[in-house]
Protein backbone atom coordinates (compact mmCIF):
# COMPACT_ATOMS: atom_id res chain seq x y z
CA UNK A 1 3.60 11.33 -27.68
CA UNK A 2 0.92 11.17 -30.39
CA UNK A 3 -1.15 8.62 -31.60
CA UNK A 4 1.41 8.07 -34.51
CA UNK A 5 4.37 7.40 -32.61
CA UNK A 6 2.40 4.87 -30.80
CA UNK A 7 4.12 1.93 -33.06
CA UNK A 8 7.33 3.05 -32.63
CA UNK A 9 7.03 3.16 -28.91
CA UNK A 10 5.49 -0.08 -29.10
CA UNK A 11 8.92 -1.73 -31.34
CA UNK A 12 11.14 0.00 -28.55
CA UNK A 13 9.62 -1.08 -25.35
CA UNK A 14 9.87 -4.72 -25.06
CA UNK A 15 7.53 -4.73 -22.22
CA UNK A 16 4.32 -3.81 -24.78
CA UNK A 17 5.66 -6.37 -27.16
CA UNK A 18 8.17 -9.05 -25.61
CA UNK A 19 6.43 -10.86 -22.66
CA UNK A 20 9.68 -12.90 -22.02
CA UNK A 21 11.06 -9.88 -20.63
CA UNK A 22 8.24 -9.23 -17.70
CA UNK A 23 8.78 -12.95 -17.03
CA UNK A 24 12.39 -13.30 -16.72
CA UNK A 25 12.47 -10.11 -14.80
CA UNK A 26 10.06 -11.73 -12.14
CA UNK A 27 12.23 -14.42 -11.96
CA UNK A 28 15.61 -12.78 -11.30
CA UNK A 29 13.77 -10.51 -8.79
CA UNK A 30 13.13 -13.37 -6.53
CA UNK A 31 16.03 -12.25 -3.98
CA UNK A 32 15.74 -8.73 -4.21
CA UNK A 33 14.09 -6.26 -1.79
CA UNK A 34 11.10 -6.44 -3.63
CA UNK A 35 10.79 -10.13 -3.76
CA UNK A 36 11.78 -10.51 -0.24
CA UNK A 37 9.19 -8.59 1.21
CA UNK A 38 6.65 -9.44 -0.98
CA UNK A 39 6.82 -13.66 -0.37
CA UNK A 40 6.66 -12.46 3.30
CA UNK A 41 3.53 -10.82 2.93
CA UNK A 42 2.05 -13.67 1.27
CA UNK A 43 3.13 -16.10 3.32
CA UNK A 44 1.09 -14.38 5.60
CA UNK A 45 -1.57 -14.81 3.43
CA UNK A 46 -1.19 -18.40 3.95
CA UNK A 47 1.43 -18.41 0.98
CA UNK A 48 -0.57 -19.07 -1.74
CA UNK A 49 -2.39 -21.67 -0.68
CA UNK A 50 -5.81 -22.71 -2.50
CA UNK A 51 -7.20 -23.01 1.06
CA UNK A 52 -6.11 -19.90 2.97
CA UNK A 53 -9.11 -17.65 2.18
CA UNK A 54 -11.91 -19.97 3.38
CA UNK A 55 -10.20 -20.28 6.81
CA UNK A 56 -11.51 -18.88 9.69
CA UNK A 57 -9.64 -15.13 10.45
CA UNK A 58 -10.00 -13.09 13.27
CA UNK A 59 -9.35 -9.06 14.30
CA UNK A 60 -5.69 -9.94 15.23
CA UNK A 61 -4.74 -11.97 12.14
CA UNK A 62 -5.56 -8.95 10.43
CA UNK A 63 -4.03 -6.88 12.55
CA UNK A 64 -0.60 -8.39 12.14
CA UNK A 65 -0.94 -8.47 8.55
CA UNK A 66 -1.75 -5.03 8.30
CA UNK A 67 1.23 -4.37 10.63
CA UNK A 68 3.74 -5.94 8.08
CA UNK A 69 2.28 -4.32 4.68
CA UNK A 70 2.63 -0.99 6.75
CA UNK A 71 6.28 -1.75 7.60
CA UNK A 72 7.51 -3.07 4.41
CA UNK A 73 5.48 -0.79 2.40
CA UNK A 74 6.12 2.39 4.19
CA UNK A 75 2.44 3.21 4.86
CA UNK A 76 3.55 4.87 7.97
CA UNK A 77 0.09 4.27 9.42
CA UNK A 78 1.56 2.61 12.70
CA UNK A 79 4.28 5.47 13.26
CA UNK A 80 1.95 8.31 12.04
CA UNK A 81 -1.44 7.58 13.79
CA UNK A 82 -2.89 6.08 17.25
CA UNK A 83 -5.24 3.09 16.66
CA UNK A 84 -5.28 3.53 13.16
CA UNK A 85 -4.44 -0.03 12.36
CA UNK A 86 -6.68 -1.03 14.57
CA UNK A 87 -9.99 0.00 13.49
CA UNK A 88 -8.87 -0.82 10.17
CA UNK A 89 -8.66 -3.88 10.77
CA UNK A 90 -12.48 -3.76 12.39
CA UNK A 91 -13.53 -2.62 9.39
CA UNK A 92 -11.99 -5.30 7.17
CA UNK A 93 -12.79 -7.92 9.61
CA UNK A 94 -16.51 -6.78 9.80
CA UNK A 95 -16.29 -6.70 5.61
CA UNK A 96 -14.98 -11.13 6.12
CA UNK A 97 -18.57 -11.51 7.94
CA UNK A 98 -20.71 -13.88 5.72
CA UNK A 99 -23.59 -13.73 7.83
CA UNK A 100 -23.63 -16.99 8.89
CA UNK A 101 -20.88 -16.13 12.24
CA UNK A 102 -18.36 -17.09 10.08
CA UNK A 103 -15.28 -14.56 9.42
CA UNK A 104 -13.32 -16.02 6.25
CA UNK A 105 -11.02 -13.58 3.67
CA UNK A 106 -13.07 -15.21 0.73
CA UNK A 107 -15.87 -13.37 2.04
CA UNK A 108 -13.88 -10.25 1.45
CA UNK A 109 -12.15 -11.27 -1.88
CA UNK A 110 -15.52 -11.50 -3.17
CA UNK A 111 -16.86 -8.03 -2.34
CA UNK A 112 -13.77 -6.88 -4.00
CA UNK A 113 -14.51 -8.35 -8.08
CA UNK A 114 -13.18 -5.78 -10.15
CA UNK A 115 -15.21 -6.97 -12.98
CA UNK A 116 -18.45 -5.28 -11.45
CA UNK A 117 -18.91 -2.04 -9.90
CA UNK A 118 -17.50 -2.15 -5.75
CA UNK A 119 -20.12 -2.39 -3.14
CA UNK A 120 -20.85 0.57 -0.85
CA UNK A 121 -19.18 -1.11 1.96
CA UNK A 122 -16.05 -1.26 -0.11
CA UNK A 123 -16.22 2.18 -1.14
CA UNK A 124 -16.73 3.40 2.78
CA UNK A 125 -13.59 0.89 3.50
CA UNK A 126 -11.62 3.72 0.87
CA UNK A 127 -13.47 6.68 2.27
CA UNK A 128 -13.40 6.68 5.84
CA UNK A 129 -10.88 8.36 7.86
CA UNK A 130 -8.85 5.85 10.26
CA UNK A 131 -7.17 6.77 13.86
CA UNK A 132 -5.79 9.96 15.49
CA UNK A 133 -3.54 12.28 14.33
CA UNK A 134 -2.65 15.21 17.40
CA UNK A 135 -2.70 18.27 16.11
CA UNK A 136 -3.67 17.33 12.56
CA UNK A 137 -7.09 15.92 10.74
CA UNK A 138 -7.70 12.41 9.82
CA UNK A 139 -7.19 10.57 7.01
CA UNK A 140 -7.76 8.06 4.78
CA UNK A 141 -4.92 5.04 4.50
CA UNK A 142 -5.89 4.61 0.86
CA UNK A 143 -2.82 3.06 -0.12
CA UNK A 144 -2.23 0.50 2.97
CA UNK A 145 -5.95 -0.68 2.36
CA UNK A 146 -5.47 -1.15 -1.62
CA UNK A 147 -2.29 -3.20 -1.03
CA UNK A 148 -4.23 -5.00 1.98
CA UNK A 149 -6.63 -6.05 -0.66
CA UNK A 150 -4.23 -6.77 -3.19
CA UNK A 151 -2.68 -9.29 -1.31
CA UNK A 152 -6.14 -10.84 -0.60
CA UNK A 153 -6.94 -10.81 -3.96
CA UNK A 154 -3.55 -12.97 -4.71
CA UNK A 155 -5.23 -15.83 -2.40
CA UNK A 156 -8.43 -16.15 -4.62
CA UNK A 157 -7.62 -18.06 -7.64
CA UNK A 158 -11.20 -17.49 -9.14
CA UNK A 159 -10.55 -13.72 -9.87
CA UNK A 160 -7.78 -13.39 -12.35
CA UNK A 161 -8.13 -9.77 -12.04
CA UNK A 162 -6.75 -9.38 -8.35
CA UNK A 163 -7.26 -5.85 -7.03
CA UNK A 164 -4.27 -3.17 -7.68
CA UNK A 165 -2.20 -1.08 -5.29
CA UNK A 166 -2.66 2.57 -4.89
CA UNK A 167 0.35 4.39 -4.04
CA UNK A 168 2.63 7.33 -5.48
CA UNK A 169 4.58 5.38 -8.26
CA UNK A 170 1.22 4.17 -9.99
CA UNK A 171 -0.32 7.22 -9.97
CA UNK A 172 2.60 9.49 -11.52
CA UNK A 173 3.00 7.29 -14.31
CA UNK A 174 -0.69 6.34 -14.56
CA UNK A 175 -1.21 9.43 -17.07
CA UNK A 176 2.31 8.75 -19.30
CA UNK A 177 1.11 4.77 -20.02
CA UNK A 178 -2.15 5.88 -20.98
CA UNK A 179 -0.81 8.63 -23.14
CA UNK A 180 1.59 6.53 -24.63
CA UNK A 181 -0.53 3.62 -25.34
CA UNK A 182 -3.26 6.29 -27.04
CA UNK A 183 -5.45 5.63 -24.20
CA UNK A 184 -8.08 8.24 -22.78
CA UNK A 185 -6.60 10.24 -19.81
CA UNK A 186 -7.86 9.65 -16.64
CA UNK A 187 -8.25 13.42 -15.46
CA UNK A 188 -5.67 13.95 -12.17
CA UNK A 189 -8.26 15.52 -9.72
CA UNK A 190 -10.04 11.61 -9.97
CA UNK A 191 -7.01 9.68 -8.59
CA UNK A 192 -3.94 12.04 -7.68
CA UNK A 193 -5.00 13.01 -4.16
CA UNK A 194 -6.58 9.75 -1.48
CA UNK A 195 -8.92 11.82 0.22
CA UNK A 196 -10.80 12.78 -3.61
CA UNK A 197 -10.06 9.64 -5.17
CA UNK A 198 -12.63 7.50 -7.07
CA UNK A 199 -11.75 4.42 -6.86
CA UNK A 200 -13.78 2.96 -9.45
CA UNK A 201 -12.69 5.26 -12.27
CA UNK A 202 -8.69 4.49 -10.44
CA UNK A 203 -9.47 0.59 -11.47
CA UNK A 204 -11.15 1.25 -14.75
CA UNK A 205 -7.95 3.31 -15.85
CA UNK A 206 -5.95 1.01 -14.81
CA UNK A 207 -7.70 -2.06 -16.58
CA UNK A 208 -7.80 -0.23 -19.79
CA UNK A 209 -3.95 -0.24 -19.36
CA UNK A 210 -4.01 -3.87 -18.96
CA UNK A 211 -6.56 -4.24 -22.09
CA UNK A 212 -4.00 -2.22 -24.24
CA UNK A 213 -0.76 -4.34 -23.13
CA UNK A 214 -2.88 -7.44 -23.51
CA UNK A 215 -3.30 -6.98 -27.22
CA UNK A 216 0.36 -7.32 -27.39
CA UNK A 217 1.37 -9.84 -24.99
CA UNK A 218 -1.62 -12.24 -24.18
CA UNK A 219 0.20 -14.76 -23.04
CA UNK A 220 1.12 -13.27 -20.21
CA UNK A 221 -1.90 -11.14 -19.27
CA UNK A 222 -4.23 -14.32 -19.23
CA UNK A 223 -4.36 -14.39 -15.03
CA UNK A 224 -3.05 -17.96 -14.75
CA UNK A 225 0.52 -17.49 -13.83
CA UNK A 226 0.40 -14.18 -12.55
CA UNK A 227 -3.07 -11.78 -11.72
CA UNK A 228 -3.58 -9.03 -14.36
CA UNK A 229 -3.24 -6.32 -11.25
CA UNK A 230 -0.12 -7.88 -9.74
CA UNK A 231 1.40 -8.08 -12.85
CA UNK A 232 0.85 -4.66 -14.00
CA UNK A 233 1.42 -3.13 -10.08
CA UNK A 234 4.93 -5.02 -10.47
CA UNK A 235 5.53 -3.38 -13.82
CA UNK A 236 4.59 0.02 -12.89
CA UNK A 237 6.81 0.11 -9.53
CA UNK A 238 9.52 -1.48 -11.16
CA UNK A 239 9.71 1.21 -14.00
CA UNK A 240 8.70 4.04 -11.01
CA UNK A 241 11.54 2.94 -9.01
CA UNK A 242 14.14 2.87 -11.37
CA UNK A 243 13.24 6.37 -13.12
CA UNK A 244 13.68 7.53 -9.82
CA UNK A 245 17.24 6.42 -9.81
CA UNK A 246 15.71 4.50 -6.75
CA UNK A 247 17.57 1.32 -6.73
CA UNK A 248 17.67 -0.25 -3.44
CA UNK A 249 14.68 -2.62 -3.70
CA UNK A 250 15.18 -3.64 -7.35
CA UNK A 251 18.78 -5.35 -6.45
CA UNK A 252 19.94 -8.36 -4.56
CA UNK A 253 22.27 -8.52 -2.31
CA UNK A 254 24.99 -8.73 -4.53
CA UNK A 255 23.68 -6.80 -6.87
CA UNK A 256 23.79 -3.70 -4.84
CA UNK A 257 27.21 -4.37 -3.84
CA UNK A 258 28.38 -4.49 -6.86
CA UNK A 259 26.58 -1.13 -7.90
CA UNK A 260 27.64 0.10 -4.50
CA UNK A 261 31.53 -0.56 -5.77
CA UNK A 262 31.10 0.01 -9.84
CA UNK A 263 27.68 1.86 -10.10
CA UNK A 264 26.95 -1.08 -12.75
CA UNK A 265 22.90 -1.90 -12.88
CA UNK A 266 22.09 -5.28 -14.25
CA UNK A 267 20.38 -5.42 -17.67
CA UNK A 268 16.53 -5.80 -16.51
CA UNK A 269 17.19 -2.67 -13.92
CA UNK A 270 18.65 -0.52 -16.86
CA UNK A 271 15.20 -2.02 -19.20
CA UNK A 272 12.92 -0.92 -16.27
CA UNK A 273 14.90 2.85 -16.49
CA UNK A 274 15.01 2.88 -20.52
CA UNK A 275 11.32 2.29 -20.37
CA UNK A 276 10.76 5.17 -18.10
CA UNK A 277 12.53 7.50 -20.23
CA UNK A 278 10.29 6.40 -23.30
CA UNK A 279 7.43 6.99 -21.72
């Protein structure tokens, strides 16, 4: 799509233009898959609470939430790879230090501003390769370590950025939403592949995404209600997941009945696919 059909993609996707719509799609996903899961990883992440990242965490705590992001999420670091989660969570809990003996997730939440450049430790965090494989190399857990850290970021109110998710669904539409907001394309070799990813440029293409939708809808992108990167990571795998014809998690319980029986979708689910096919 070109530069000139830019305004006409912007009058047809009421995501760019209609905040009400992100909102009241939040809202009615409250029961669904997605919302299930996703209040019971925060509520391990002491639900929200003001207080929860300046209390004291130790190797285990992180250990069982690492456990239940690679479960719900479908990581598949626990079934794929001996202590994998485990020195993980060393790592992460060594990146809480403050240097004082004290272990606290603020600690952490505030190595991981995305307003600044990420520290080397962070970087390493990204880099290194985790557990043991037989038969096979090592590798990265890219994507179970950005969603740790998104959910970390949810628990620290100062950074209305929060930190976004790096998984499958961002990164194949990653290239259409910057082409079709007339954005500068973030070449694929930089974030298509974990093990060559920069992670840097990943969150700099992503907040010039945010920048763009911003201009449109500030209301909603102002990091009070809902962080910039958890709004635009539930945006992404909503529209992801339903161009897939993916439906499962987008439904409630009734909902999926009912498209079990009828194969109807209900109106935000067939927004979320009309979006994909504009893009």
């Amino acid at each position: 799509m070109s530069l000139l059909d830019c305004d006409k993609l912007m009058e047809d996707i009421d995501f760019l233009v209609v905040g009400d719509f992100i909102v009241k799609s939040i809202d009615e996903s409250h029961d669904t898959g997605f919302g299930i899961q996703h209040r019971a990883i925060r509520e391990e992440f002491g639900g929200g609470s003001a207080n929860a990242c300046t209390l004291q965490i130790t190797k285990s705590d992180i250990y069982r939430q690492l456990v239940l992001i690679d479960s719900l999420y479908s990581t598949n670091i626990v079934r794929m790879r001996q202590f994998g989660i485990e020195e993980i969570a060393e790592y992460l809990w060594n990146l809480c230090a403050d240097g004082a003996g004290n272990h606290t997730l603020v600690t952490l939440a505030k190595k991981i501003d995305v307003t600044k450049p990420l520290p080397i430790d962070v970087i390493t965090l990204f880099a290194n390769k985790y557990g043991y494989i037989k038969g096979a190399h090592n590798k990265t857990a890219t994507s179970l370590i950005s969603k740790y850290l998104h959910f970390v970021s949810l628990i620290y109110p100062q950074n209305v950025w929060g930190f976004p998710i790096y998984d499958s669904i961002v990164c194949e539409l990653l290239n259409k939403v910057q082409k079709s907001l007339g954005l500068p394309i973030t070449p694929e070799r930089f974030f298509n592949n974990a093990a060559t990813l920069n992670i840097d440029m990943y969150i700099s293409s992503l907040k010039g995404i945010v920048d763009a939708l911003e201009q449109h809808t500030p209301q909603i992108w102002d990091g009070k209600s809902h962080l910039k990167f958890e709004l635009l990571d539930y945006c992404l795998w909503h529209i992801g997941k339903a161009g897939a014809n993916s439906f499962n998690l987008l439904l409630t319980k009734s909902e999926l009945i009912t498209f079990d029986q009828t194969g109807q979708l209900p109106s935000r689910v067939q927004r979320w696919k009309q979006i994909y096919s504009l893009l």
